[in-house]
N, C-alpha and C. Protein backbone atom coordinates (compact mmCIF):
# COMPACT_ATOMS: atom_id res chain seq x y z
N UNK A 1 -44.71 143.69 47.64
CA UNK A 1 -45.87 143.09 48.26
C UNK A 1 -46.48 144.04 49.31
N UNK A 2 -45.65 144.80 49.91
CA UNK A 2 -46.47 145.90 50.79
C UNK A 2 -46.63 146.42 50.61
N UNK A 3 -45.99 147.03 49.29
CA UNK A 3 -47.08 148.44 48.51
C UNK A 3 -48.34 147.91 48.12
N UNK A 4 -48.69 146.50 47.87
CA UNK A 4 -49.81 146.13 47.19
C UNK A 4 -50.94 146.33 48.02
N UNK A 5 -50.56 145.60 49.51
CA UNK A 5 -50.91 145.42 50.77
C UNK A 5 -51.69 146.99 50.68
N UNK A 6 -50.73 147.79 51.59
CA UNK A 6 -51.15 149.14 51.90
C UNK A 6 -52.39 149.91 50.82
N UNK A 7 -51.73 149.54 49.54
CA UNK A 7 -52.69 150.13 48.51
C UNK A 7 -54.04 149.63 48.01
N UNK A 8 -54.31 148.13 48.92
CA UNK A 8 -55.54 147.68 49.40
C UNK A 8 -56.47 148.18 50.49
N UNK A 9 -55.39 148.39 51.58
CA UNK A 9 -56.12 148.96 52.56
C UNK A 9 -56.25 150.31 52.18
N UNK A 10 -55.93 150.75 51.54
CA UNK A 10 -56.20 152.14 51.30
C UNK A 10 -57.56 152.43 50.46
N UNK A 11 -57.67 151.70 48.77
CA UNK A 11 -58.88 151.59 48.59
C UNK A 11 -59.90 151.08 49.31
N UNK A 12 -59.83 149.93 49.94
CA UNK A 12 -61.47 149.93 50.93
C UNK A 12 -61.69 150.62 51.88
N UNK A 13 -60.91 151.36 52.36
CA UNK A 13 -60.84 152.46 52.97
C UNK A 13 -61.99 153.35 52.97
N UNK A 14 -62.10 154.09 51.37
CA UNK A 14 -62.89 154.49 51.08
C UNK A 14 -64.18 154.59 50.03
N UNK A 15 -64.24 153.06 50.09
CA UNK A 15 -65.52 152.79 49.37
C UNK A 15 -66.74 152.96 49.92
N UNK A 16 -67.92 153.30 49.16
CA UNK A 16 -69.12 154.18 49.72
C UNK A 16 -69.82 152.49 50.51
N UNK A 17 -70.59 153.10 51.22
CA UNK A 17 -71.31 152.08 52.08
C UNK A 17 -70.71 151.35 53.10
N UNK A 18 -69.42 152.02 53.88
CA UNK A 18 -69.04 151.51 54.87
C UNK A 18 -69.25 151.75 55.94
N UNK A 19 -69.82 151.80 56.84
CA UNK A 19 -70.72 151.94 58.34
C UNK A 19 -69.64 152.31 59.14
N UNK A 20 -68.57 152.29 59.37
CA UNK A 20 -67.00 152.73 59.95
C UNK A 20 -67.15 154.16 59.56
N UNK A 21 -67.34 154.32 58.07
CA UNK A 21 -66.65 155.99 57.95
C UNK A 21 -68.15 156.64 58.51
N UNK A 22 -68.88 156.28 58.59
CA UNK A 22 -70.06 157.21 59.06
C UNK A 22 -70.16 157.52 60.73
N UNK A 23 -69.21 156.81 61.12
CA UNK A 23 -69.74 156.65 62.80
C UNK A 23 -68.42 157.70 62.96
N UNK A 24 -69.04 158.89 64.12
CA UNK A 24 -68.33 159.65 64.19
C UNK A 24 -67.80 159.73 66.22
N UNK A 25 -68.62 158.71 66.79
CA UNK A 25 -68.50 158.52 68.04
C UNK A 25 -69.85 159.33 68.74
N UNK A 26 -69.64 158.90 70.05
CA UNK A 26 -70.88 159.54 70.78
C UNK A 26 -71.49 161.19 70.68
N UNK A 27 -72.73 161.15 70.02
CA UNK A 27 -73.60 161.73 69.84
C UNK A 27 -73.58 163.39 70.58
N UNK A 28 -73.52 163.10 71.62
CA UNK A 28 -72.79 164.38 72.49
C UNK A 28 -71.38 164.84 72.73
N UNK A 29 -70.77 163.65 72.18
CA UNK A 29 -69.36 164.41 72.58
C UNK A 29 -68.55 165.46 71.53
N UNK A 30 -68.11 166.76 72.27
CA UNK A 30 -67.93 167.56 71.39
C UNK A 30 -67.80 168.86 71.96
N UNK A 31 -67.17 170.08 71.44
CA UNK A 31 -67.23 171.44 71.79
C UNK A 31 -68.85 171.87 71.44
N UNK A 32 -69.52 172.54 72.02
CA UNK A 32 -70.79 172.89 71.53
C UNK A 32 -70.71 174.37 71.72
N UNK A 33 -71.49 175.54 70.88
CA UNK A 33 -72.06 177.17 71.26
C UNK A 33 -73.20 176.93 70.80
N UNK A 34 -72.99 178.14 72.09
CA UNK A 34 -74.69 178.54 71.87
C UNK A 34 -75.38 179.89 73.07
N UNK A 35 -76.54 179.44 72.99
CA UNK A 35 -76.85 180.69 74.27
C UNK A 35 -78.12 179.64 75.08
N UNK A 36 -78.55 180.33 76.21
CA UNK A 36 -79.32 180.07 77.37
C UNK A 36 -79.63 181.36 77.35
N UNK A 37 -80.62 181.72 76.49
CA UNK A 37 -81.26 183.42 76.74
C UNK A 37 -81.84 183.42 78.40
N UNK A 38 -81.59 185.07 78.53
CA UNK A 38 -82.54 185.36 79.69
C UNK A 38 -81.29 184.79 81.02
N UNK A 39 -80.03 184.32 81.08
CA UNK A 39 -79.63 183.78 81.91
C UNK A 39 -78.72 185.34 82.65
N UNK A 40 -79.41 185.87 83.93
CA UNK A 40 -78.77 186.90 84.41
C UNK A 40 -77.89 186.53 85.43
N UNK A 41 -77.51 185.37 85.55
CA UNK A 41 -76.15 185.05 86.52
C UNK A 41 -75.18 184.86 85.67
N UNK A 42 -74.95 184.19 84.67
CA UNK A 42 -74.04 183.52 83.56
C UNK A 42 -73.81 184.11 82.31
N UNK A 43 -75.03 185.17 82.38
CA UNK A 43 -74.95 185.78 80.49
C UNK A 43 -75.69 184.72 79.72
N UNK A 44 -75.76 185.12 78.61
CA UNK A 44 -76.30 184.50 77.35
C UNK A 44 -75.95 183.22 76.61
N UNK A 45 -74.53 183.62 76.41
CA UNK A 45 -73.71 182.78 75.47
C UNK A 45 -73.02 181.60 76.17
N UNK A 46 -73.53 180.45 75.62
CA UNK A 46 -72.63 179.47 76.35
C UNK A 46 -72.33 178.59 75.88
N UNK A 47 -71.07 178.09 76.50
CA UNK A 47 -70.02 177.09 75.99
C UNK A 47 -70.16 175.63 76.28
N UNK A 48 -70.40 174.64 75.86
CA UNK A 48 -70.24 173.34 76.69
C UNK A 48 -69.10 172.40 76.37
N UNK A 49 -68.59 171.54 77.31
CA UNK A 49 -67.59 170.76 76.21
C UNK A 49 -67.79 169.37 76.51
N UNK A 50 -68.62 168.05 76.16
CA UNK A 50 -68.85 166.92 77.00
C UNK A 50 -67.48 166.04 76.16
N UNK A 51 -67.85 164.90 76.82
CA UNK A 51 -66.96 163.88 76.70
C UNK A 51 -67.61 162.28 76.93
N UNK A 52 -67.79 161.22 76.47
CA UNK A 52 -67.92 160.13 76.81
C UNK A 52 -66.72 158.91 76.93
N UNK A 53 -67.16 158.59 78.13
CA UNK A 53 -65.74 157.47 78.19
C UNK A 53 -66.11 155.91 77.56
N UNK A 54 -66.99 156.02 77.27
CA UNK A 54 -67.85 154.09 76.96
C UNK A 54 -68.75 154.23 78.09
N UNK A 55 -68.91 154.87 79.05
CA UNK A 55 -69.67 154.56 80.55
C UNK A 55 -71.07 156.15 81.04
N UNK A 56 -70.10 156.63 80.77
CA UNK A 56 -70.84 158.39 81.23
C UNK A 56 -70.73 159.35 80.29
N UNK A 57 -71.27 160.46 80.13
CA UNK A 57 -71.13 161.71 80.11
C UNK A 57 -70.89 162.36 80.82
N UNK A 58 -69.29 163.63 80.34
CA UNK A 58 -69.26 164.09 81.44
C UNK A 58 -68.90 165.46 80.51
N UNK A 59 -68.43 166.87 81.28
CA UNK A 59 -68.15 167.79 80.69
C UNK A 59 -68.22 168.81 81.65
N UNK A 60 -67.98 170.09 80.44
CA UNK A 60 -67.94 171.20 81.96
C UNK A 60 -68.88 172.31 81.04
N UNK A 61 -69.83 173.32 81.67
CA UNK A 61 -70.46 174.64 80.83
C UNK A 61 -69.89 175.12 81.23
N UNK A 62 -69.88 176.47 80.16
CA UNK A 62 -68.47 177.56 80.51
C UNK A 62 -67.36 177.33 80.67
N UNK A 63 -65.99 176.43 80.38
CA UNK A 63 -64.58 176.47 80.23
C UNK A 63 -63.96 177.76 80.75
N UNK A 64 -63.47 177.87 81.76
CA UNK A 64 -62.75 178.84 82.58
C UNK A 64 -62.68 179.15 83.47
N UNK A 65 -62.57 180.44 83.69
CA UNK A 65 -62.84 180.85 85.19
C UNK A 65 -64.16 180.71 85.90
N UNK A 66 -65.06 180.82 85.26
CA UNK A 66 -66.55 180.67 85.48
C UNK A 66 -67.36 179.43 85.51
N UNK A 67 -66.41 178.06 85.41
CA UNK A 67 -66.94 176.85 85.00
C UNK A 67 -67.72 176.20 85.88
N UNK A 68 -68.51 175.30 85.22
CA UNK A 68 -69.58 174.84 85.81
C UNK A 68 -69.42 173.44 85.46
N UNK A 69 -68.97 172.34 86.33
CA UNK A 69 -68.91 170.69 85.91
C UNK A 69 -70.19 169.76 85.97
N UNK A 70 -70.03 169.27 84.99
CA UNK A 70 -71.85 168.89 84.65
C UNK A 70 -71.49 167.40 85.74
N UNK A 71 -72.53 167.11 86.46
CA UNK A 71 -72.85 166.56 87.77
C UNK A 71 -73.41 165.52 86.97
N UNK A 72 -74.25 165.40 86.22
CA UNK A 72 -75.32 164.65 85.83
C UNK A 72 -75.46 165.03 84.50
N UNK A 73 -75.48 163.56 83.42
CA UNK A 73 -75.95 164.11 81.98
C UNK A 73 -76.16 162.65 81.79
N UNK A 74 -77.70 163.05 80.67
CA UNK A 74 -78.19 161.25 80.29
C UNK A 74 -78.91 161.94 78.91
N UNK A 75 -78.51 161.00 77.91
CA UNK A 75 -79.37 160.84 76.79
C UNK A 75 -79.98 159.96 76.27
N UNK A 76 -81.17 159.86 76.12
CA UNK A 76 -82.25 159.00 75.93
C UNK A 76 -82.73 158.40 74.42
N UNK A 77 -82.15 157.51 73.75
CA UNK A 77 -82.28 157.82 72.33
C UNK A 77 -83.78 157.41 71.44
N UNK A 78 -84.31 157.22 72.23
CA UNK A 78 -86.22 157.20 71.77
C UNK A 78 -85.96 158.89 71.93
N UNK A 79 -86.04 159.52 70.86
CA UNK A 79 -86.47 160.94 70.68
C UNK A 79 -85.57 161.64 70.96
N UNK A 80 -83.85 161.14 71.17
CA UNK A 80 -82.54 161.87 71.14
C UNK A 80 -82.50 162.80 72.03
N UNK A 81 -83.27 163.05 73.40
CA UNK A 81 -83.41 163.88 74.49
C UNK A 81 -82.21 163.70 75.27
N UNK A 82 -81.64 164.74 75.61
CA UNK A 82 -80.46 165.27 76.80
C UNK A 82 -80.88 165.71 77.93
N UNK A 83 -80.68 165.70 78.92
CA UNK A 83 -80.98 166.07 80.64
C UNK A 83 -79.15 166.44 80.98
N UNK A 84 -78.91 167.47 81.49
CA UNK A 84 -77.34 167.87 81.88
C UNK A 84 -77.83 169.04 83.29
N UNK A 85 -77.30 168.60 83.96
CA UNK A 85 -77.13 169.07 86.05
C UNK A 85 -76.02 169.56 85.80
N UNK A 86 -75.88 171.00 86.14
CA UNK A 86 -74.68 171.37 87.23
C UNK A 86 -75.41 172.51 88.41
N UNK A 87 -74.13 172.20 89.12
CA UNK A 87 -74.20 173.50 90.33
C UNK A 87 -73.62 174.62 90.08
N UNK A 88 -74.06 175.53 90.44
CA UNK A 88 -72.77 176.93 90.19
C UNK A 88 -73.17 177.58 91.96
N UNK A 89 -73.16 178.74 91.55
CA UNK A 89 -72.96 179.85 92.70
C UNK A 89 -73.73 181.14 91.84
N UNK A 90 -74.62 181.86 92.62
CA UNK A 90 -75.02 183.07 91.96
C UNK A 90 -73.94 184.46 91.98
N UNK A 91 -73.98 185.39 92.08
CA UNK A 91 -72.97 186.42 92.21
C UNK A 91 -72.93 186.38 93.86
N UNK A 92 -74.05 186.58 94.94
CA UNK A 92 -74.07 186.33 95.95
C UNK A 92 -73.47 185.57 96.53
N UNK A 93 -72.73 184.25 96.05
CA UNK A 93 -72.55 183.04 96.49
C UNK A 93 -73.92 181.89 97.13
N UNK A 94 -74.66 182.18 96.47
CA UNK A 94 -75.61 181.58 97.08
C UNK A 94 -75.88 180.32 95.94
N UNK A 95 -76.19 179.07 96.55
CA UNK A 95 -75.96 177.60 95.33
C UNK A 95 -77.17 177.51 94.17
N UNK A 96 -76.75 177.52 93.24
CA UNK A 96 -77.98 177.64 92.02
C UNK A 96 -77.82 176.20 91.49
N UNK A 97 -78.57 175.31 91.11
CA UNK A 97 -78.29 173.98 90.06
C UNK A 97 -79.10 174.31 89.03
N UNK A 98 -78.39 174.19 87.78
CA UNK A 98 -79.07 174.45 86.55
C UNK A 98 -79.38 172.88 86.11
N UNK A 99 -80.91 173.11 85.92
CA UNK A 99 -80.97 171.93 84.60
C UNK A 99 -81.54 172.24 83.24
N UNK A 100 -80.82 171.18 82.39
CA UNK A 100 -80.96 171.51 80.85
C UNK A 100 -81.67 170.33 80.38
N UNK A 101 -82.79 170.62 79.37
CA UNK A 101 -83.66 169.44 78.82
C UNK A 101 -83.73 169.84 77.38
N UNK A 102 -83.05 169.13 76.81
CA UNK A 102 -83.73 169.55 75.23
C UNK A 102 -83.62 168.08 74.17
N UNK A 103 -83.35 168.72 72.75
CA UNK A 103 -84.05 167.15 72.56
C UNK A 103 -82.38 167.55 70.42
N UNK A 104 -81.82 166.29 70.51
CA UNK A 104 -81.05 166.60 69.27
C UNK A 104 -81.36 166.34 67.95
N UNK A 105 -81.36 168.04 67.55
CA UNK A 105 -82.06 167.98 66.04
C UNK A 105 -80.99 168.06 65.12
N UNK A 106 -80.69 167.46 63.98
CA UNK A 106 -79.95 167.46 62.82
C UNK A 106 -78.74 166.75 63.21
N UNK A 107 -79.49 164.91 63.63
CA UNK A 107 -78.26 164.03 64.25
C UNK A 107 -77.29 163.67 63.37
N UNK A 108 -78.09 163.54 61.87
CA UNK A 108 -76.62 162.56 61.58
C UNK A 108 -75.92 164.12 60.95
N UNK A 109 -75.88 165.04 60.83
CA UNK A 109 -74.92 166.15 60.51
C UNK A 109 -73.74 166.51 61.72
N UNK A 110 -72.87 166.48 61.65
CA UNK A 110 -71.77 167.15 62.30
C UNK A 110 -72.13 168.31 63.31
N UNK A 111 -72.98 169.41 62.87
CA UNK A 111 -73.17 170.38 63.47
C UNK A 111 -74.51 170.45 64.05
N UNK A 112 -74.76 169.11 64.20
CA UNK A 112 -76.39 168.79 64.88
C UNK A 112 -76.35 169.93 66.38
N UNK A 113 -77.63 170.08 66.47
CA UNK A 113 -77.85 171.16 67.86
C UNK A 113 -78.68 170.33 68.88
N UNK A 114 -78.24 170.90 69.84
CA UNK A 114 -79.95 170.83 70.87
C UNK A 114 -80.57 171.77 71.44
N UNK A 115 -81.91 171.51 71.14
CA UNK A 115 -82.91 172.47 72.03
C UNK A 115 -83.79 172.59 72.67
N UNK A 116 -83.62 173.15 73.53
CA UNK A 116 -84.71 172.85 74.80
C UNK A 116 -84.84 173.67 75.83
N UNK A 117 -84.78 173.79 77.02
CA UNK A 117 -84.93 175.29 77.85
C UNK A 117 -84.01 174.82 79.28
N UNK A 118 -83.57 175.68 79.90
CA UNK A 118 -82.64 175.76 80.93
C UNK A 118 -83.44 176.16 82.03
N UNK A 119 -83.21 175.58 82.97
CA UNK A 119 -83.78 176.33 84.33
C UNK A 119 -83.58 175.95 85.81
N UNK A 120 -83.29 176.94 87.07
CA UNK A 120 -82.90 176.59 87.89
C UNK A 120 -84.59 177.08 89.17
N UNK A 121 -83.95 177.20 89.93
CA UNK A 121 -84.96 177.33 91.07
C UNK A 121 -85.85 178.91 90.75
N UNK A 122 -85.03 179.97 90.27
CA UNK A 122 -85.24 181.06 90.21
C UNK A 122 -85.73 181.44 88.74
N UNK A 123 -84.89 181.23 87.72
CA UNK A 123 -85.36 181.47 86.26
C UNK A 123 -85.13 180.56 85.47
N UNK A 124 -85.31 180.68 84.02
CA UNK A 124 -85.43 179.87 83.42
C UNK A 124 -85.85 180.63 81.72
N UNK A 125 -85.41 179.39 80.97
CA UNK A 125 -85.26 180.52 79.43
C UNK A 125 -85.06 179.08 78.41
N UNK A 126 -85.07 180.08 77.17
CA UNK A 126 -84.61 178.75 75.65
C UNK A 126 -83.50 178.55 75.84
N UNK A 127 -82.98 176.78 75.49
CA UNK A 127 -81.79 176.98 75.21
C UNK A 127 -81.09 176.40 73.86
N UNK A 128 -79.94 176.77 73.54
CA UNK A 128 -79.65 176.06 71.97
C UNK A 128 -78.01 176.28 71.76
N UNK A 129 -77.74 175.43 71.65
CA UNK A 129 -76.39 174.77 71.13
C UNK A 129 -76.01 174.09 70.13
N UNK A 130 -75.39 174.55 69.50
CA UNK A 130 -74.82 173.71 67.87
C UNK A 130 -73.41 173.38 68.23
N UNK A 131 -73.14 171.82 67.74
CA UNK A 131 -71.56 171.54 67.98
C UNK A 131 -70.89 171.90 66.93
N UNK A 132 -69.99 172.28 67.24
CA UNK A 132 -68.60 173.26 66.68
C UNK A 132 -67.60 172.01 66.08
């Protein structure tokens, strides 16, 4: 009887049209690469890693020694737009807050991106990230 059991739950498992296997969890959460061209404090290439708890977004740019903890992140789903705040430090030590605005293209795919442009008090550039 519990092989029967199990071998039930196993076929509906994966029958087509089930709204369970498609949901892959929040929209942003995820390892992301990419670059922030033009960025001469940080470099080019950058890393993000968010997280949702049911309540917030949260995450860090750059993972490491160089990290930057995102302060502020909201996504807006009329038109799938992202807004993400952090603070850093320039090489000087002097306080920079970056903000990021872009908007997520190729949602229902796995490796959906966003794009939009980065910019703090001083510069500012494209930016684009595909999740990993």
């Amino acid at each position: 009887m519990r092989v029967l059991l199990l071998a039930a739950l196993a076929l509906t498992s994966v029958l087509p049209g089930r709204p369970a296997l498609a949901q892959e969890g929040h929209p942003l959460k995820g390892s992301w690469l990419g670059t922030w061209s033009g960025n001469k404090t940080h470099g080019n290439d950058v890393v993000i890693v968010m997280n949702w708890d049911g309540t917030s977004i949260t995450g860090v740019i750059n993972p490491g020694t160089d990290n930057l903890a995102i302060k502020n992140a909201s996504l807006n789903p009329d038109g799938w737009l992202v807004h993400l705040e952090a603070d850093a430090k320039d090489k000087s030590g002097n306080p920079i807050t970056y903000v990021i605005d872009g908007k997520i293209e190729n949602l229902p795919l796995a490796n959906r991106s966003i794009v939009g442009t980065w910019k703090t008090a001083r510069e500012s550039g494209p930016f684009t990230i595909s999740r990993q």
